[in-house]
N, C-alpha and C. Protein backbone atom coordinates (compact mmCIF):
# COMPACT_ATOMS: atom_id res chain seq x y z
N UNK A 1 -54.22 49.57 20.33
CA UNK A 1 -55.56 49.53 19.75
C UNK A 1 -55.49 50.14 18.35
N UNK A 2 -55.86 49.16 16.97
CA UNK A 2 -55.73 50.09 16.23
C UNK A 2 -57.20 50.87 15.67
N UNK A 3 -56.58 52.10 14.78
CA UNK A 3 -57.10 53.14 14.61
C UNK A 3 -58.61 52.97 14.27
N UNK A 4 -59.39 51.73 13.72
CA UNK A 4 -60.70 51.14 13.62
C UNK A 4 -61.56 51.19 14.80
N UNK A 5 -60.81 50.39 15.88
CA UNK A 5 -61.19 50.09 17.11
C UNK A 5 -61.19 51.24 17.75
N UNK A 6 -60.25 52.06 17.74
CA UNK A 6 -60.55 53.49 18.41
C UNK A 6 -61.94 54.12 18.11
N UNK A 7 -61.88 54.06 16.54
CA UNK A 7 -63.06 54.92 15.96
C UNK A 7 -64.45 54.34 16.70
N UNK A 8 -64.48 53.25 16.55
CA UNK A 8 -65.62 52.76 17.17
C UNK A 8 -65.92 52.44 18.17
N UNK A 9 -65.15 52.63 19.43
CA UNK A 9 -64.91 53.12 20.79
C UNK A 9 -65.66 54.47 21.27
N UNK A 10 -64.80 55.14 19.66
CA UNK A 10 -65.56 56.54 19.81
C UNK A 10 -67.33 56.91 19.57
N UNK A 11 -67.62 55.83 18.52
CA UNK A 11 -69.10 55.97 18.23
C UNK A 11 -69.75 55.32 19.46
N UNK A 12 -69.47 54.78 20.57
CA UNK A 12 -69.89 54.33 21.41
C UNK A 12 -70.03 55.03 22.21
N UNK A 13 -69.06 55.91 22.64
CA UNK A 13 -69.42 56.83 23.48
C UNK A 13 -70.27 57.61 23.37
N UNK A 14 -69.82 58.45 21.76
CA UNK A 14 -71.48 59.25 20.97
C UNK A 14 -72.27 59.15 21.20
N UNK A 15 -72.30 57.69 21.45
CA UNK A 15 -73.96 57.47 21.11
C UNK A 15 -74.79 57.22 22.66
N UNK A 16 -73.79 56.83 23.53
CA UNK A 16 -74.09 56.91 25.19
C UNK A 16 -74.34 58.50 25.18
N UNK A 17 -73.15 59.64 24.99
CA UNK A 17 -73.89 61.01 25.47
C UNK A 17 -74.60 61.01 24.85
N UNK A 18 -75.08 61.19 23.40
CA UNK A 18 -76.62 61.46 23.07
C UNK A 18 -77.73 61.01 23.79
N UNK A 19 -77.41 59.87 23.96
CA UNK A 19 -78.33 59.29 24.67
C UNK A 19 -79.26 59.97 26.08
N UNK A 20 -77.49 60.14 26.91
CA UNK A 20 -77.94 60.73 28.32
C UNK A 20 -78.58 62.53 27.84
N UNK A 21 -77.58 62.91 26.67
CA UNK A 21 -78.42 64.09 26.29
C UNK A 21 -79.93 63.84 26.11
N UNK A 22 -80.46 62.82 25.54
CA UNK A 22 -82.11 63.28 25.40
C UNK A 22 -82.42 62.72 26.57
N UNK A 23 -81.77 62.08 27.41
CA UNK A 23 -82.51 62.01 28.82
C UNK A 23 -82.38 63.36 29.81
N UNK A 24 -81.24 63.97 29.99
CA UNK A 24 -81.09 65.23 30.55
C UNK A 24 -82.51 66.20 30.07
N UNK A 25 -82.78 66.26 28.28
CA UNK A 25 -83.44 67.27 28.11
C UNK A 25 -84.71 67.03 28.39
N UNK A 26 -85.58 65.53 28.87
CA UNK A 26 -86.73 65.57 29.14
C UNK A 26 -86.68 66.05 30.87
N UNK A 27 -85.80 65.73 30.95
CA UNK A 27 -85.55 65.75 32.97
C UNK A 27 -85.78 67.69 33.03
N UNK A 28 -85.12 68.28 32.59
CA UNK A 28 -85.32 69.39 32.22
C UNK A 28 -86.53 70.03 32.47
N UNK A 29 -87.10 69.39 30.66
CA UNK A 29 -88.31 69.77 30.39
C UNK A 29 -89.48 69.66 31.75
N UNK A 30 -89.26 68.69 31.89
CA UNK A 30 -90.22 68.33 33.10
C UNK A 30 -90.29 69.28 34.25
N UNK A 31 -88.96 69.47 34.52
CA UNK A 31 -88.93 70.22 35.83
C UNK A 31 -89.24 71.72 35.46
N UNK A 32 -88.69 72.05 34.24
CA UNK A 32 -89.05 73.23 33.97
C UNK A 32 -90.45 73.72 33.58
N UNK A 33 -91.43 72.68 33.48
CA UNK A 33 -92.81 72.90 33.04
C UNK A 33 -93.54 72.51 34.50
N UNK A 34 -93.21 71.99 35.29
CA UNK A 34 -93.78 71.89 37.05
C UNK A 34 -93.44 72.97 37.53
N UNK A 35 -92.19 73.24 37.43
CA UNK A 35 -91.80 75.26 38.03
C UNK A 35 -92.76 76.03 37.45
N UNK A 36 -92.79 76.23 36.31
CA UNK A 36 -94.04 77.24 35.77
C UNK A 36 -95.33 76.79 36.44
N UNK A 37 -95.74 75.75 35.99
CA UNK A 37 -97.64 75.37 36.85
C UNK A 37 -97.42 76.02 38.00
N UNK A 38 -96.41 75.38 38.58
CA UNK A 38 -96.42 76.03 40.30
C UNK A 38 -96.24 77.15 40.60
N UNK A 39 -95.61 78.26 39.91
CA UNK A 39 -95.12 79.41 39.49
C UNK A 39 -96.16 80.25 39.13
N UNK A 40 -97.71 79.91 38.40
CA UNK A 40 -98.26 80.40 37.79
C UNK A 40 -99.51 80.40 38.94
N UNK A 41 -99.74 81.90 39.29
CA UNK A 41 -100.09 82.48 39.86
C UNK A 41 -101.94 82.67 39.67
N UNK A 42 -102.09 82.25 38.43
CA UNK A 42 -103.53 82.13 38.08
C UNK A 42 -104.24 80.65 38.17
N UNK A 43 -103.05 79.87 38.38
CA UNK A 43 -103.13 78.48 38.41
C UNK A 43 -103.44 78.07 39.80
N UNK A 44 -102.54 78.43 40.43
CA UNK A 44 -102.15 78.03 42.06
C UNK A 44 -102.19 79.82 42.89
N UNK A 45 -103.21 79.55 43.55
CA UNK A 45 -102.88 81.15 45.16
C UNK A 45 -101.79 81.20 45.53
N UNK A 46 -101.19 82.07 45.45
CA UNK A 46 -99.53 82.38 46.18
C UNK A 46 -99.98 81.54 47.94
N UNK A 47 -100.73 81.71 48.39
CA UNK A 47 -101.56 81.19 49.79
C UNK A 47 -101.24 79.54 49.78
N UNK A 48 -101.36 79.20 48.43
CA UNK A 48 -101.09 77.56 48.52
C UNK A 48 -100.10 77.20 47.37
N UNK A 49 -98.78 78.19 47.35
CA UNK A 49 -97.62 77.82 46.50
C UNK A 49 -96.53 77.10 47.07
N UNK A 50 -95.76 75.76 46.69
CA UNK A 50 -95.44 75.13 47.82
C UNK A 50 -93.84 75.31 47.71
N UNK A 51 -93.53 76.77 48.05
CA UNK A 51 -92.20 77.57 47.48
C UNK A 51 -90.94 76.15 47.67
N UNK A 52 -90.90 75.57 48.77
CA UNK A 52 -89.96 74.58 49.32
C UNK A 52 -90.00 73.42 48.03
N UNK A 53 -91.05 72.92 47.27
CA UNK A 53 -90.97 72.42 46.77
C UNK A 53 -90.26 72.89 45.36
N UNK A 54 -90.76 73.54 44.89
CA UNK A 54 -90.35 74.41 43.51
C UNK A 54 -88.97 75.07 44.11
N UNK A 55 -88.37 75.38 44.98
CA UNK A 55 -86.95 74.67 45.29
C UNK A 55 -86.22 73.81 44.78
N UNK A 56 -86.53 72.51 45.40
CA UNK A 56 -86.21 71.62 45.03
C UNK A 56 -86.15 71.45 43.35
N UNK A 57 -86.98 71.71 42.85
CA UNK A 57 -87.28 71.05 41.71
C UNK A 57 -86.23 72.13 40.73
N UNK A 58 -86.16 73.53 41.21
CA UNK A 58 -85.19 74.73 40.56
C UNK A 58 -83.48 73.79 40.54
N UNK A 59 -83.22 73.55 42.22
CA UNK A 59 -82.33 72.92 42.11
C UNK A 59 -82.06 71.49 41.15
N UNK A 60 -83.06 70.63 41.25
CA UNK A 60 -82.91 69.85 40.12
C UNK A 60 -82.61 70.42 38.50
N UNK A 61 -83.21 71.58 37.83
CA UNK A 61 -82.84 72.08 36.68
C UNK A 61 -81.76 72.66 36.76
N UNK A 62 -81.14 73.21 37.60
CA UNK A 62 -79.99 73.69 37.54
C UNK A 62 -78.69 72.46 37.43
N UNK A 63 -79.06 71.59 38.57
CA UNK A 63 -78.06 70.33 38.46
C UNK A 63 -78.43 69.32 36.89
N UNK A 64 -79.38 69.59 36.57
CA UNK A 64 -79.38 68.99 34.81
C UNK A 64 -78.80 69.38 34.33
N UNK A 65 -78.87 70.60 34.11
CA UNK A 65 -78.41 71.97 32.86
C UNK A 65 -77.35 71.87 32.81
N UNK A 66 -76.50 71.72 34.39
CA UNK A 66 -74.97 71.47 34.22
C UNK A 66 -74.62 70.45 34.08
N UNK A 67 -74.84 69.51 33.79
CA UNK A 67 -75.09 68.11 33.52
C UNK A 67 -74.82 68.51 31.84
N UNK A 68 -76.25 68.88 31.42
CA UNK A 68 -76.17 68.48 29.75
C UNK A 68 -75.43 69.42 29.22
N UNK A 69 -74.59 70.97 30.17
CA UNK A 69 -73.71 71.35 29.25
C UNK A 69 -72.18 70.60 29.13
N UNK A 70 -72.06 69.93 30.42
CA UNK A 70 -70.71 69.08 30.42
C UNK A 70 -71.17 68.43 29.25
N UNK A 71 -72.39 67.60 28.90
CA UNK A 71 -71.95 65.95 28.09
C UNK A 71 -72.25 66.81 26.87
N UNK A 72 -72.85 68.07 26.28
CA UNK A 72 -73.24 68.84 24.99
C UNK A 72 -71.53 68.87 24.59
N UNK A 73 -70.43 69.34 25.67
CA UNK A 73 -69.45 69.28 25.25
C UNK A 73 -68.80 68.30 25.26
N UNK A 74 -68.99 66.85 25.67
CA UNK A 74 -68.31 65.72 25.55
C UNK A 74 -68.93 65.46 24.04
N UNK A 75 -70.37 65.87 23.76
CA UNK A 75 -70.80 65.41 22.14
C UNK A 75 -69.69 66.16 21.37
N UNK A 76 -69.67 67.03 21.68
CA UNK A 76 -69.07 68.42 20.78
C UNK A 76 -67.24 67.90 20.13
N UNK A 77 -66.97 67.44 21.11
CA UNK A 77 -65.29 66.93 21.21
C UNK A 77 -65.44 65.57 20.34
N UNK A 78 -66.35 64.70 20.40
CA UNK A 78 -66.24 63.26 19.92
C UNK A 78 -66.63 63.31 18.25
N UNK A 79 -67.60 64.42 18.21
CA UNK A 79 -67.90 64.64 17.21
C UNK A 79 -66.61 65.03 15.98
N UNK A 80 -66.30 66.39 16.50
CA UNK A 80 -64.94 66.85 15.78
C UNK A 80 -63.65 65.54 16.13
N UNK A 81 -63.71 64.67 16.72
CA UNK A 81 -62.77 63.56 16.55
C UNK A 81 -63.08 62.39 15.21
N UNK A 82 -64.27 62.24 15.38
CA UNK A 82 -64.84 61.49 14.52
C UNK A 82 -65.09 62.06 13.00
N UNK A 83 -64.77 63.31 12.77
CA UNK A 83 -64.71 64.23 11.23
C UNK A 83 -63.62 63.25 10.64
């Protein structure tokens, strides 16, 4: 493969993790702004907080986060290839 075709192999990929990066960071956002509502104690009675759920949803931000720090460093590597 020559060295052209590589390069632009490489902008392809770039541009896929960015991609999944701004999808990771709304997935995030989301979950991390439903944890708080649900979280927020003036919002919702601890009496009707639906802890099992906001579980779930913790575990979902956590399985993002590690998500967008793997592909932050797949950007990170393609980037300094592409200098």
């Amino acid at each position: 493969m020559s060295f052209n075709l590589e390069r632009t192999a490489m902008r392809g990929k770039l541009a896929e993790a960015q991609e999944r990066r701004r999808r990771l960071v709304l997935r995030i956002e989301g979950n991390a702004a439903a944890i708080r509502q649900g979280l927020n104690t003036a919002l919702t009675p601890v009496a009707d907080m639906d802890v099992p759920q906001l579980a779930e949803q913790m575990d979902e931000l956590v399985q993002a986060w590690g998500e967008l720090q793997g592909t932050l460093g797949e950007i990170a590597r393609l980037e300094k290839e592409l200098r």
